[in-house]
Protein backbone atom coordinates (compact mmCIF):
# COMPACT_ATOMS: atom_id res chain seq x y z
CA UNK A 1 -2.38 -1.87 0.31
CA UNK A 2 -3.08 -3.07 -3.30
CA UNK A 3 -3.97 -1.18 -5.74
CA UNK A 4 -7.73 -1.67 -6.74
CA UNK A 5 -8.51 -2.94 -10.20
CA UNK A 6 -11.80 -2.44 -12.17
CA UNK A 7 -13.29 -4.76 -15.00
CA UNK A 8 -16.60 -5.01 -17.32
CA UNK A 9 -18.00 -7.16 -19.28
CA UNK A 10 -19.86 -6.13 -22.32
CA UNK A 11 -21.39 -7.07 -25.90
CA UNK A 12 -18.30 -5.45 -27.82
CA UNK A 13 -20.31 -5.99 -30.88
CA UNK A 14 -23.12 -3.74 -29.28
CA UNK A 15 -20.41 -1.29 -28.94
CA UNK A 16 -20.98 2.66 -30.18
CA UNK A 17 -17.76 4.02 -28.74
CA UNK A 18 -19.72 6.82 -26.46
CA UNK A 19 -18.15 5.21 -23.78
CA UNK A 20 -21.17 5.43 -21.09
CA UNK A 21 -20.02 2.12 -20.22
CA UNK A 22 -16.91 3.57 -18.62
CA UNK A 23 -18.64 6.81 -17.63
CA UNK A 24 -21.27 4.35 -15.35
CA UNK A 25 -18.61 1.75 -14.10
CA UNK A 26 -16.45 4.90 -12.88
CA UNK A 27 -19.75 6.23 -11.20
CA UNK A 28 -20.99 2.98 -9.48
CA UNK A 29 -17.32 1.82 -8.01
CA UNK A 30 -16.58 5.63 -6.99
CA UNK A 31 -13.32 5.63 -8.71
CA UNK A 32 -10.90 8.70 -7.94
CA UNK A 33 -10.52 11.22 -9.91
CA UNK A 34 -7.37 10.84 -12.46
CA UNK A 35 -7.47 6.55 -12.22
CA UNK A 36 -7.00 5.76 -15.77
CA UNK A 37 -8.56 3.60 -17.77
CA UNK A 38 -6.99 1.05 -20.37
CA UNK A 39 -8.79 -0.25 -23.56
CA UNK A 40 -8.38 -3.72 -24.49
């Protein structure tokens, strides 16, 4: 099976850096525990 891959769109230039936007997308796909996440 392939391995599941996650993506958001956001306003970077509305961007704080408290991360809540990965805190929420994490939450709302049920991502495991440990899946790690990439900046770009």
């Amino acid at each position: 099976m392939a391995k599941k891959k996650y993506a958001i769109v956001l306003d970077a230039s509305k961007c704080l850096n408290c991360k809540a936007c990965t805190v929420a997308c994490k939450f709302e796909n049920d991502v495991p525990v440990g899946h790690e996440t990439y900046r770009i």
